[in-house]
Structure formats: C-alpha cells, structure tokens
Protein backbone atom coordinates (compact mmCIF):
# COMPACT_ATOMS: atom_id res chain seq x y z
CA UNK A 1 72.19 199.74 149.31
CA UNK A 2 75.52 201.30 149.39
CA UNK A 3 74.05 205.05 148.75
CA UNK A 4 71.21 204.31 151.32
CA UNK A 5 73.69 203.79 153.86
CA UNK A 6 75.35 206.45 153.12
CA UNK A 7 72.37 208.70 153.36
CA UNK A 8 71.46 207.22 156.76
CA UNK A 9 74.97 208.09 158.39
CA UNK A 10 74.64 211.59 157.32
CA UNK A 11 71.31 211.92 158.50
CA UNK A 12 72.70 210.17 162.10
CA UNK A 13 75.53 212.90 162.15
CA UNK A 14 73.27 215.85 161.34
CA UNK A 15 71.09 214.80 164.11
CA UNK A 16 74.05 214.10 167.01
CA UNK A 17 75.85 217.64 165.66
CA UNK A 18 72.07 218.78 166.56
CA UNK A 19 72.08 217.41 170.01
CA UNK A 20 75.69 218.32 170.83
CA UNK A 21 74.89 222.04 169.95
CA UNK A 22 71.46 222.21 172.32
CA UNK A 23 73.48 220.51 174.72
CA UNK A 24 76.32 223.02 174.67
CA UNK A 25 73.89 225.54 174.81
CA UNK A 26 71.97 224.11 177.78
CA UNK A 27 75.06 223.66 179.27
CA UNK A 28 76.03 227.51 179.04
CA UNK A 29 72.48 228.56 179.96
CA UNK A 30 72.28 226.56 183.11
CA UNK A 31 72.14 228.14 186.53
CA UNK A 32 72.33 226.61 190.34
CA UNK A 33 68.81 225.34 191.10
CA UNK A 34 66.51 228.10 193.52
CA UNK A 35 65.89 226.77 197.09
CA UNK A 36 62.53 228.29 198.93
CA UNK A 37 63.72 229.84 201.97
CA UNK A 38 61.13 228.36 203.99
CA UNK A 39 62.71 224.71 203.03
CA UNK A 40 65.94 225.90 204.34
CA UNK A 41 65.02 227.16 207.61
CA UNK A 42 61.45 225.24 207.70
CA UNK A 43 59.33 227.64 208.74
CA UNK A 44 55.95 227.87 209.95
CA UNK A 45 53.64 230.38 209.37
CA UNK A 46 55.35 233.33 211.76
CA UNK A 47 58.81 234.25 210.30
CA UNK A 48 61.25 236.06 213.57
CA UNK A 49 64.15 235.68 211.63
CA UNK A 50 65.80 239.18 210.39
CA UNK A 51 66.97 239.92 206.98
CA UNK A 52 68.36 237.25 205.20
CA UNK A 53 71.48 237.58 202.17
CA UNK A 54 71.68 235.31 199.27
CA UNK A 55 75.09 235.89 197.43
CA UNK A 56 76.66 233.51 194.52
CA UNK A 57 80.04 233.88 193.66
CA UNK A 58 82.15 232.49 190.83
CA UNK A 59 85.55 231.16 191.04
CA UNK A 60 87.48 229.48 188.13
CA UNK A 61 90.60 227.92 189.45
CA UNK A 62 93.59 225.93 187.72
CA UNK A 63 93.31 222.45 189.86
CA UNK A 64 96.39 220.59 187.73
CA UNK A 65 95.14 217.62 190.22
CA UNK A 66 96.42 219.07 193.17
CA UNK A 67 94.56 220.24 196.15
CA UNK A 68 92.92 223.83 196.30
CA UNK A 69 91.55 225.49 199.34
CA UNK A 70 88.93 227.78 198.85
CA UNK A 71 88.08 230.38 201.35
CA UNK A 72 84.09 231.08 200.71
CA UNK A 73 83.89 233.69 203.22
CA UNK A 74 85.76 236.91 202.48
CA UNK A 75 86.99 239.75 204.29
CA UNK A 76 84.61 242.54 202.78
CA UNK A 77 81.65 240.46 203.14
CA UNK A 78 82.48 240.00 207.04
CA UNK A 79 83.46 243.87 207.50
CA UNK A 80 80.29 244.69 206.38
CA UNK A 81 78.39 242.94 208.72
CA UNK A 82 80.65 243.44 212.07
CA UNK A 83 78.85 246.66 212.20
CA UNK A 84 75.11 245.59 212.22
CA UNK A 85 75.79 242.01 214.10
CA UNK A 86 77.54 239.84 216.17
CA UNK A 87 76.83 236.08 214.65
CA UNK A 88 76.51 234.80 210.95
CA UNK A 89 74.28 232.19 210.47
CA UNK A 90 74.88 229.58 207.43
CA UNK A 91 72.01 228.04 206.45
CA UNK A 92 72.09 226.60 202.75
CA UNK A 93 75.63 226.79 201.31
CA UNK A 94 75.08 225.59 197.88
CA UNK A 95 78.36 224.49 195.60
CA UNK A 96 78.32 223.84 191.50
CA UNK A 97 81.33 222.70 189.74
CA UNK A 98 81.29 222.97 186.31
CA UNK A 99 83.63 221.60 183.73
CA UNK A 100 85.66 223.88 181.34
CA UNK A 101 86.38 221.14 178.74
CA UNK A 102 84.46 219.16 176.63
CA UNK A 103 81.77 216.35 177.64
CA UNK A 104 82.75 213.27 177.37
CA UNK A 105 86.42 212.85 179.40
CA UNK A 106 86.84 210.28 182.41
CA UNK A 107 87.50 213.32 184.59
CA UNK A 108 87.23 212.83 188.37
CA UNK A 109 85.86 215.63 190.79
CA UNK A 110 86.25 215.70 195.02
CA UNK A 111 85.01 218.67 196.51
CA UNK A 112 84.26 219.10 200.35
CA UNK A 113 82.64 221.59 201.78
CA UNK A 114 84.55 222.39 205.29
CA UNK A 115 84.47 224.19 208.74
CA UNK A 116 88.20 225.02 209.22
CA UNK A 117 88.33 226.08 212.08
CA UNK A 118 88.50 221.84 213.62
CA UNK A 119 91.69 220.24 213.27
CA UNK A 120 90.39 216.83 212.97
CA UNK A 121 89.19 216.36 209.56
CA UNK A 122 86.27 214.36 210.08
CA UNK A 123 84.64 216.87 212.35
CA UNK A 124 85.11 219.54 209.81
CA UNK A 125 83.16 217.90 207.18
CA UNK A 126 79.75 219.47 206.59
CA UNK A 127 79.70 218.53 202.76
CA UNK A 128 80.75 216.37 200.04
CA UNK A 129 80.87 215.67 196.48
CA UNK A 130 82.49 212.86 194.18
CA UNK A 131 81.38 213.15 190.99
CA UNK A 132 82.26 212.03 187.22
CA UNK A 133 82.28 215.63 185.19
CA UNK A 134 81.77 213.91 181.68
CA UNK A 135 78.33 214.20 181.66
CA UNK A 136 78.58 218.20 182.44
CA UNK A 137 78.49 220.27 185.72
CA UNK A 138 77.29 218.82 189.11
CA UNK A 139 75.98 220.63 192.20
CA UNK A 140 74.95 220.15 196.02
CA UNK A 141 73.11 221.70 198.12
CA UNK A 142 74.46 221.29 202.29
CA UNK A 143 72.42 222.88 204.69
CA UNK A 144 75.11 223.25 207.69
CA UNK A 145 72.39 225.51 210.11
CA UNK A 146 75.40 226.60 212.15
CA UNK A 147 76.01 229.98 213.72
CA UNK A 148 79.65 231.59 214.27
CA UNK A 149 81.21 234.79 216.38
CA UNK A 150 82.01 237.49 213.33
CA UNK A 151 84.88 238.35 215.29
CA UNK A 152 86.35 235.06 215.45
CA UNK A 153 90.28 235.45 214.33
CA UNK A 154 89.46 232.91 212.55
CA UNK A 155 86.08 233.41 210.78
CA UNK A 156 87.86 233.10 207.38
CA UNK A 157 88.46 229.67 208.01
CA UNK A 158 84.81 229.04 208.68
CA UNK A 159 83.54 227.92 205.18
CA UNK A 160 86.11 226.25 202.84
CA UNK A 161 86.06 224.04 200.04
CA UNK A 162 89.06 221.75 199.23
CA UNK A 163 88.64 220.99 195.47
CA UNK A 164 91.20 218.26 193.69
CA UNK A 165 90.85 216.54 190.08
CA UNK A 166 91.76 213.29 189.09
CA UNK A 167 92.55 211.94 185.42
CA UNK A 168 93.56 215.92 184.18
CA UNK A 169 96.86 216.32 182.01
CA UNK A 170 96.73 219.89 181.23
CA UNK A 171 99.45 222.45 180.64
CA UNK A 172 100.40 223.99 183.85
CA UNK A 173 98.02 226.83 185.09
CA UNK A 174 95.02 226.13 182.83
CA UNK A 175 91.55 226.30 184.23
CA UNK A 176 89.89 223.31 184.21
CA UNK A 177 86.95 223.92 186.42
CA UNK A 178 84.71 227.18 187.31
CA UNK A 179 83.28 226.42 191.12
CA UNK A 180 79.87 228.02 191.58
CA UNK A 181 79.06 229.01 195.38
C-alpha cells in the first residue's frame, strides 16, 4: 500500500511540474487581446475617419508599493503629429499589467487610467483596475472617445496611469511589474 502511494504522489508531482511549465510558458507567450477597429469606433459601412495609429509600449517599473505616475503620451509621439494635425483622438487605450514574480502571491494591483489635465480626481477617471496578480497578468480595455488640442501645454498630462501595489516586500528598486499599454 505504502509503495502504491508512493507511486501515486510522484505521478501527482510529475503532472503539476507539467502544468506549471505550460503555464509559465503560456504566460510568456501571451499578448494583449486584438480589438476590431470597427468595435471601437462602431462603424457603419462608410468609414470618413483618416488614418488611424495603433502603438503598444512596454514599461517595467519598480512600484515598492508606492504610487507611480505614468505619462502614456510622449513627447516624440506628439512632435510628430503637430505637423500633419491639430487634435488627437483616443479611442481604445488598452492597459496589461503583468506580474514579474511567481504565481501564486496575495499581491494587490490598482491601476487607473487618467486625464490629468482635471484637478478633481473623480473627473479625471476614465479607467480602472483592481485586480489580484496571483493568478498571472490582467488587462482592460477603456474606450475614452475623447479628442484633445496637440498644442495643449499640457497634452502630456492627457493620458496617465497611476499604478500602486499592495502586499510587495521587495528590495528597494526591483521590478515587480511590466505595464503593457
């Protein structure tokens, strides 16, 4: 009975090392989810908008359970439209956190996805996301469908995120968290 057992809990850790491993590797293979553009902008069947940019950028911060501010708009992606236009419109802003420690830890996420420029917080909130990262990375999708001047002074200010942790005890600077946008 003894050596039965035995045989049985080695067969049970085989299989979970199994899992773990195509779990780890689903976990590095996984990518933020495609949205049609016709869902974002719901269009019908005659299209006047003008050319449209998708761009995904990757930031991996050191949180430390303090408050970061992310700026998602930056000054080389602005210069190189104040040329061509006057207004940016947002229309899908889509935001992926993903954990840069193992599965399984009680580790809190807040992320909100913010217009800046308002000084009351509540107006500024176009997104958010409170989420448990054990089970692996999270994502939303917010579509704010707002337009803004390009030479606003303060058109940086226009999309932020403000990112905090709970529950982390890591050494000082260490990145806990890549942030997907």
């Amino acid at each position: 009975m003894e050596n039965n057992q035995n045989i049985l809990n080695s067969i049970n850790l085989s299989s979970q090392s199994t899992k773990i491993a195509k779990l780890e590797n689903d976990l590095q293979n996984w990518s933020i989810p495609e949205e049609p553009f016709k869902k974002i902008y719901h269009l019908g069947n005659f299209s006047y908008l003008t050319r449209s940019n998708i761009k995904t950028c990757e930031s991996t911060i050191a949180i430390n359970n303090s408050l970061e501010i992310i700026r998602l708009l930056k000054d080389n992606d602005i210069n190189r439209y104040k040329s061509n236009y006057n207004y940016l419109h947002i229309g899908l802003v889509q935001v992926v956190v993903n954990p840069l420690f193992r599965k399984g830890l009680d580790i809190h996420v807040c992320v909100i996805l913010r217009d800046g420029r308002f000084l009351n917080f509540d107006d500024s909130m176009l997104g958010v996301l409170q989420s448990n990262l054990a089970d692996g990375p999270v994502y939303f999708n917010c579509c704010p469908n707002f337009s803004f001047d390009i030479n606003d002074p303060n058109v940086m200010d226009s999309l932020t995120l403000n990112a905090k942790t709970k529950n982390l005890n890591n050494k000082i600077n260490t990145c806990e968290i890549a942030i997907i946008y």
